[in-house]
C-alpha atoms as a PDB file:
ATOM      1  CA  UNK A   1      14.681  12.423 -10.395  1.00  0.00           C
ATOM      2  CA  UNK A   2      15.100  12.198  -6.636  1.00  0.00           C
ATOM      3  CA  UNK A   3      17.584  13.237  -4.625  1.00  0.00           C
ATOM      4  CA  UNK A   4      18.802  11.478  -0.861  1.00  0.00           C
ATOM      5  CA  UNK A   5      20.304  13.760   1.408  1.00  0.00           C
ATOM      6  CA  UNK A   6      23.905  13.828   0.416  1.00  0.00           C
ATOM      7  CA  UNK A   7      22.718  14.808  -3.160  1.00  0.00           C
ATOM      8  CA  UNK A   8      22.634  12.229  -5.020  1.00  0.00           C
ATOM      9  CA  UNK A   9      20.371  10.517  -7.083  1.00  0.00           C
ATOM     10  CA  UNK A  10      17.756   7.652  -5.847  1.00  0.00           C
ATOM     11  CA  UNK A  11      17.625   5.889  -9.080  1.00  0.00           C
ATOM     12  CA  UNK A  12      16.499   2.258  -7.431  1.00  0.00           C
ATOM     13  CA  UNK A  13      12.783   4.044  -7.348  1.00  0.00           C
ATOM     14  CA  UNK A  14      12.391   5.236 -10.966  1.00  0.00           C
ATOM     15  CA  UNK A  15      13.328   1.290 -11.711  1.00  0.00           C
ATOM     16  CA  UNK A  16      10.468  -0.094 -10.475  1.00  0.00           C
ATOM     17  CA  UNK A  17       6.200   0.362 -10.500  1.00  0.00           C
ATOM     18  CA  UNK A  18       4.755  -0.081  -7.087  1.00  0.00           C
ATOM     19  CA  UNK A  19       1.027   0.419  -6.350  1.00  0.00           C
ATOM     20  CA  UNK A  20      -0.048   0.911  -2.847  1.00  0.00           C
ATOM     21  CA  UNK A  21      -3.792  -0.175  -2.510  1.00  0.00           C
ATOM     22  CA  UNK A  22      -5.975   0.280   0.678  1.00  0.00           C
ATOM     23  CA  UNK A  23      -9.109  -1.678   0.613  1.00  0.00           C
ATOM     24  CA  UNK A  24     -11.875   0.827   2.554  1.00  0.00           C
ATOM     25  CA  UNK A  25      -9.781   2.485   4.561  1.00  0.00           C
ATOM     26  CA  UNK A  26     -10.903   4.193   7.945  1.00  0.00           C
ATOM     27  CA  UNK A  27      -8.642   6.539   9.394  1.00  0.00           C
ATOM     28  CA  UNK A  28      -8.003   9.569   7.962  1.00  0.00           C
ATOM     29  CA  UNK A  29      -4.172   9.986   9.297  1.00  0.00           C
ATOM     30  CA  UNK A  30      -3.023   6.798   7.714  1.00  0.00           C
ATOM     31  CA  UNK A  31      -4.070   7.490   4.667  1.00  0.00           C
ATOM     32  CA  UNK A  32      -2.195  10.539   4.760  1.00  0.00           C
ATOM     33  CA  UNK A  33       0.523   8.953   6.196  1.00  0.00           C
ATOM     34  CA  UNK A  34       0.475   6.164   3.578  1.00  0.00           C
ATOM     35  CA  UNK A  35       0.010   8.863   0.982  1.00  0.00           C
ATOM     36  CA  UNK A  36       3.591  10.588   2.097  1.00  0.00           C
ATOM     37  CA  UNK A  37       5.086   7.763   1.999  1.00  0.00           C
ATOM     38  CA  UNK A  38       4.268   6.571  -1.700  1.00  0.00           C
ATOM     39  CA  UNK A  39       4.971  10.379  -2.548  1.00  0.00           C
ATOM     40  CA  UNK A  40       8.535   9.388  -1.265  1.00  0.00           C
ATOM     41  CA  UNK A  41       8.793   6.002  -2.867  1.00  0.00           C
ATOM     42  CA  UNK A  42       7.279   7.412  -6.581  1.00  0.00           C
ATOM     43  CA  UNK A  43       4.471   4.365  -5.685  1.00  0.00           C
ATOM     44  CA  UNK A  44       0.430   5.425  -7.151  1.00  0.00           C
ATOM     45  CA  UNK A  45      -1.506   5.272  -4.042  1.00  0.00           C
ATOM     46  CA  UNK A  46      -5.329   3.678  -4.832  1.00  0.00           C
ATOM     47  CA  UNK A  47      -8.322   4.150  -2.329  1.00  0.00           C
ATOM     48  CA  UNK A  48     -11.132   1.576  -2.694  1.00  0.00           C
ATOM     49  CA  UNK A  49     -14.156   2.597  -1.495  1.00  0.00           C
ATOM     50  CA  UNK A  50     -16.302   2.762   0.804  1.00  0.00           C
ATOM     51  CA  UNK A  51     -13.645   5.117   2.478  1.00  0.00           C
ATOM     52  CA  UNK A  52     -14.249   5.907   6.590  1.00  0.00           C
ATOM     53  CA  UNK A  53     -13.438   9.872   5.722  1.00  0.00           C
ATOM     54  CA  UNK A  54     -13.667  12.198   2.949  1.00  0.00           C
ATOM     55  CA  UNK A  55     -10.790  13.383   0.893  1.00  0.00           C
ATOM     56  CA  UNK A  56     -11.412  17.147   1.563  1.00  0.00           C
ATOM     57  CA  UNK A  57     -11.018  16.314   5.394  1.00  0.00           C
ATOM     58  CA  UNK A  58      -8.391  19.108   6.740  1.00  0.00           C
ATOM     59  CA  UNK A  59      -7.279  16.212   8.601  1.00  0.00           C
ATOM     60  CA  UNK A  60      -6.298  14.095   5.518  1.00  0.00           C
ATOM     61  CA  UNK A  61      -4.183  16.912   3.990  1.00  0.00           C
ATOM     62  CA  UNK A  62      -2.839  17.706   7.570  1.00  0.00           C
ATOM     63  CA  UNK A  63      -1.498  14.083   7.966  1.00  0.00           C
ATOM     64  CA  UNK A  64      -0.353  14.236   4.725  1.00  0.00           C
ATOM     65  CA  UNK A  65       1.282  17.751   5.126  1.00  0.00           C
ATOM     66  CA  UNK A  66       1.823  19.842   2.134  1.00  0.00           C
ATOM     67  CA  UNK A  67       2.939  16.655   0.401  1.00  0.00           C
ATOM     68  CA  UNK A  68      -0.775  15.782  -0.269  1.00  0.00           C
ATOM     69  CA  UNK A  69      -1.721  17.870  -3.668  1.00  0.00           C
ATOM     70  CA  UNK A  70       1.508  15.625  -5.244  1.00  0.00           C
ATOM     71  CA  UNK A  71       0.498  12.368  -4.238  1.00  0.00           C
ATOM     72  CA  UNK A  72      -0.502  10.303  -7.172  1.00  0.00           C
ATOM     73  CA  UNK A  73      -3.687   8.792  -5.531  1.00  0.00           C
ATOM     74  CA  UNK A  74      -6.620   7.282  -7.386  1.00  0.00           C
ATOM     75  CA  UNK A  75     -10.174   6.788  -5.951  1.00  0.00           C
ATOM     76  CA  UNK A  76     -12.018   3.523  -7.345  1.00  0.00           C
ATOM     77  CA  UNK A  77     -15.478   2.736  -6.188  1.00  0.00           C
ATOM     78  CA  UNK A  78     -14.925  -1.292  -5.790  1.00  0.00           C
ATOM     79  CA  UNK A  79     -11.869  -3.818  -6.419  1.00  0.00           C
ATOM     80  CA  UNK A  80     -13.149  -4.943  -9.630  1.00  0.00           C
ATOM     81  CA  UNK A  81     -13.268  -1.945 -11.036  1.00  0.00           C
ATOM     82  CA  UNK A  82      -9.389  -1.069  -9.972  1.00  0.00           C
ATOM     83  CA  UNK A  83      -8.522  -4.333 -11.272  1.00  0.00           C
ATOM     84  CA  UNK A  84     -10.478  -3.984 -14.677  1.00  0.00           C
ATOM     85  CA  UNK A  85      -8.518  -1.154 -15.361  1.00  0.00           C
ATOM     86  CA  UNK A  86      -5.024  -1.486 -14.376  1.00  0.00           C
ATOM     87  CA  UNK A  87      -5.104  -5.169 -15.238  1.00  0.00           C
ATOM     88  CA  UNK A  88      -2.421  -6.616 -12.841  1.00  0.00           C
ATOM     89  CA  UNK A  89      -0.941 -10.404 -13.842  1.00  0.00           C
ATOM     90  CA  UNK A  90      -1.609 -12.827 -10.604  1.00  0.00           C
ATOM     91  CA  UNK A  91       1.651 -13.037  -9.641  1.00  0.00           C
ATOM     92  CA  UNK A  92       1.633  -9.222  -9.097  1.00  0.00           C
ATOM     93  CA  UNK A  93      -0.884  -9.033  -6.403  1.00  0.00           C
ATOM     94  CA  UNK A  94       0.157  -9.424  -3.105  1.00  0.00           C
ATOM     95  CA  UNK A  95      -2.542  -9.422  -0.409  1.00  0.00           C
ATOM     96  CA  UNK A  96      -1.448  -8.240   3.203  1.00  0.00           C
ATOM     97  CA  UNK A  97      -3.206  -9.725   5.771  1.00  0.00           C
ATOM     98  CA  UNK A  98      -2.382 -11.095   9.532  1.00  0.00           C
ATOM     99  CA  UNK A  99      -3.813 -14.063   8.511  1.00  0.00           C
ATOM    100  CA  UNK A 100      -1.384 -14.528   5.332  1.00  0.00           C
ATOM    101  CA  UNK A 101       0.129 -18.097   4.405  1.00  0.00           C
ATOM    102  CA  UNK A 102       4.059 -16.972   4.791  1.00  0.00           C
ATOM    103  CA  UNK A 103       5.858 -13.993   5.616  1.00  0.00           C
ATOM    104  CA  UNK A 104       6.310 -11.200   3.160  1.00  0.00           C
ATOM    105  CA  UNK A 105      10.181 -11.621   2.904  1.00  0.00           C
ATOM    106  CA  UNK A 106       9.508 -14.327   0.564  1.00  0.00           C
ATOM    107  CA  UNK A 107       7.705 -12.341  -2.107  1.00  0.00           C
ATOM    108  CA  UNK A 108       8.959 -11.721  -5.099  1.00  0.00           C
ATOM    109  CA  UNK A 109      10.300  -8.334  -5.862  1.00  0.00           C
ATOM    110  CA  UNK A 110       9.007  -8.029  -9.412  1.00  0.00           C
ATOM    111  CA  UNK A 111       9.316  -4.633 -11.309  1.00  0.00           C
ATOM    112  CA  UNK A 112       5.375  -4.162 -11.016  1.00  0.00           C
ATOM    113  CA  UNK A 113       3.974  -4.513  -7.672  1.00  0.00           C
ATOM    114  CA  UNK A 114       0.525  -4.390  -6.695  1.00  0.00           C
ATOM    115  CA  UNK A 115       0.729  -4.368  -2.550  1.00  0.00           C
ATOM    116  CA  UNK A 116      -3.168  -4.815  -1.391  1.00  0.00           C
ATOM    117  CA  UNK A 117      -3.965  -3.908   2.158  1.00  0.00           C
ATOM    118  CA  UNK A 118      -7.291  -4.027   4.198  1.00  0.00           C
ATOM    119  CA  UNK A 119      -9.046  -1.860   6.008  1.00  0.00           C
ATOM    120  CA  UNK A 120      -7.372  -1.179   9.563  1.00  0.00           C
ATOM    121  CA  UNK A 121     -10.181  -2.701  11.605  1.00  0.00           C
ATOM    122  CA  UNK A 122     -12.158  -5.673   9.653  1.00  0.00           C
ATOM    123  CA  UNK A 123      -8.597  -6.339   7.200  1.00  0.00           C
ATOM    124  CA  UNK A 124      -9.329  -7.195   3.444  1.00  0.00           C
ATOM    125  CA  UNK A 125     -12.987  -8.980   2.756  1.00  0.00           C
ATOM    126  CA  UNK A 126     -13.092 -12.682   1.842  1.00  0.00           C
ATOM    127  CA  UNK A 127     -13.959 -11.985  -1.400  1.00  0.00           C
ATOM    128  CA  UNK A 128     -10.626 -10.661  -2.348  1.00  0.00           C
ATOM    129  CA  UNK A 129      -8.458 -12.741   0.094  1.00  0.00           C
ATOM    130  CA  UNK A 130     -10.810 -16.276  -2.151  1.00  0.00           C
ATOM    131  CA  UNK A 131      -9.849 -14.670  -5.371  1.00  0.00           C
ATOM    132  CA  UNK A 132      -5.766 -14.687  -4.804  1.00  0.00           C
ATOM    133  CA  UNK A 133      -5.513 -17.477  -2.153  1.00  0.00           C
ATOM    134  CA  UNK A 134      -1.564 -17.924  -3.536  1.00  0.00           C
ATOM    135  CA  UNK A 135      -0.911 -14.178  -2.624  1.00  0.00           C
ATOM    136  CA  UNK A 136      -1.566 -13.597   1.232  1.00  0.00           C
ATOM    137  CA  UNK A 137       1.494 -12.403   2.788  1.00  0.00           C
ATOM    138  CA  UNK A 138       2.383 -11.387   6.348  1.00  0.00           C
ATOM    139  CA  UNK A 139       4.289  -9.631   8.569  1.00  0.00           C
ATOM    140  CA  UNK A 140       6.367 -11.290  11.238  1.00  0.00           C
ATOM    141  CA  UNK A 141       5.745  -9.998  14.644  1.00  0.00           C
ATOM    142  CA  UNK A 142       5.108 -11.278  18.549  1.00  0.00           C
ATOM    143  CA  UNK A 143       2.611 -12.575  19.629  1.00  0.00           C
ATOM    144  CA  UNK A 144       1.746  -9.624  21.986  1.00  0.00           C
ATOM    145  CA  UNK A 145       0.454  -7.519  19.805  1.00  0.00           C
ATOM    146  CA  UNK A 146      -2.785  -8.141  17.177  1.00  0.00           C
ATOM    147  CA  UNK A 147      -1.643  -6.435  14.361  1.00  0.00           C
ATOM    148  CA  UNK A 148       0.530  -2.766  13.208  1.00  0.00           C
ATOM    149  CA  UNK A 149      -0.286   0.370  12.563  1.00  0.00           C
ATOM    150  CA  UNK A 150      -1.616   0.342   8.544  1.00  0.00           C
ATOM    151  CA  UNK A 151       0.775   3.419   7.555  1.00  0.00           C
ATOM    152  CA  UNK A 152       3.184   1.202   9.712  1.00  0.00           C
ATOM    153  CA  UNK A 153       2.781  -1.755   7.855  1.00  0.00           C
ATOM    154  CA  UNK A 154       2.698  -0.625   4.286  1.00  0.00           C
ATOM    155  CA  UNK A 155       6.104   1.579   5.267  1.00  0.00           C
ATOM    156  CA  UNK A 156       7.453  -2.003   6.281  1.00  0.00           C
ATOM    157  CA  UNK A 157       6.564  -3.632   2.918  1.00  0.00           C
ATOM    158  CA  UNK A 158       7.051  -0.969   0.437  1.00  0.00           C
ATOM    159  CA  UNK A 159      10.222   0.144   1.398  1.00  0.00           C
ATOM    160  CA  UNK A 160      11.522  -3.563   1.562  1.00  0.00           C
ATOM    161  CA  UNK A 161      10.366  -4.348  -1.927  1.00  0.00           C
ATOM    162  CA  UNK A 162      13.117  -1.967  -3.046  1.00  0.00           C
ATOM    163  CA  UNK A 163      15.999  -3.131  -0.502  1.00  0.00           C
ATOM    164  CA  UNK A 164      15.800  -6.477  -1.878  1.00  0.00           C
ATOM    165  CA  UNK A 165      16.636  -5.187  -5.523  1.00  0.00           C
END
């Protein structure tokens, strides 16, 4: 059970399944980041491959602190095979992409979520993006900027799929 800081319990977490998934990441710190932050949410974290890093990189357990060894992560080598095995319905994938057909404030919030982000400089490959053309989803922002931070943007979404329970 987790706790918030005045001691009490966070049950609005334990309610709900969320799976993080970064398409080929590159950057070692926000996957550590990202990792933290699913650690803190009770969301699996799942690394497609080809990854820009490897796992035993000081620098991936540094970003994620000594958080890292508890993070529920799981390493797939290609989409398919993540989605053979954990099987999500349609309507549970939601693809994150700049180039997404409406904002992700109107998702769903579903008790299983599957929240699918690309890789922080090419985004996620056509392939997946042709597969789940109903499920692209963005993230408001100006125009003066290209894109977030990836451990910026999957902080954004996560946490909001459990505010709007």
């Amino acid at each position: 059970m987790s706790i918030n800081k005045n001691n009490q319990p966070v049950a609005m977490f334990s309610r709900f399944e969320r799976h993080v998934v970064l398409v080929s990441p590159e950057i070692h710190w926000n996957t550590g980041n990202i990792g933290r932050t699913c650690l803190g949410t009770g969301a699996k974290l799942h690394l497609i491959k080809p990854l820009g890093f490897s796992l035993d990189n000081r620098y991936i357990k540094r970003a994620g602190l000594d958080y890292w060894p508890h993070v529920d992560v799981s390493v797939w080598n290609d989409f398919p095979s993540f989605i053979n095995a954990l099987a999500p319905q349609a309507e549970e994938i939601f693809l994150l992409t700049k180039n997404g057909s409406k904002p992700f404030w109107h998702a769903p919030i579903l008790k299983r979520m599957f929240l699918i982000f690309g890789s922080e400089t090419k985004g996620l490959p056509d392939s997946i993006l042709s597969a789940y053309p109903a499920a692209t989803y963005f993230i408001p922002m100006t125009p003066q900027i290209r894109s977030l931070n990836l451990s910026t943007a999957v902080g954004i979404v996560l946490y909001e799929t459990f505010r709007s329970t």
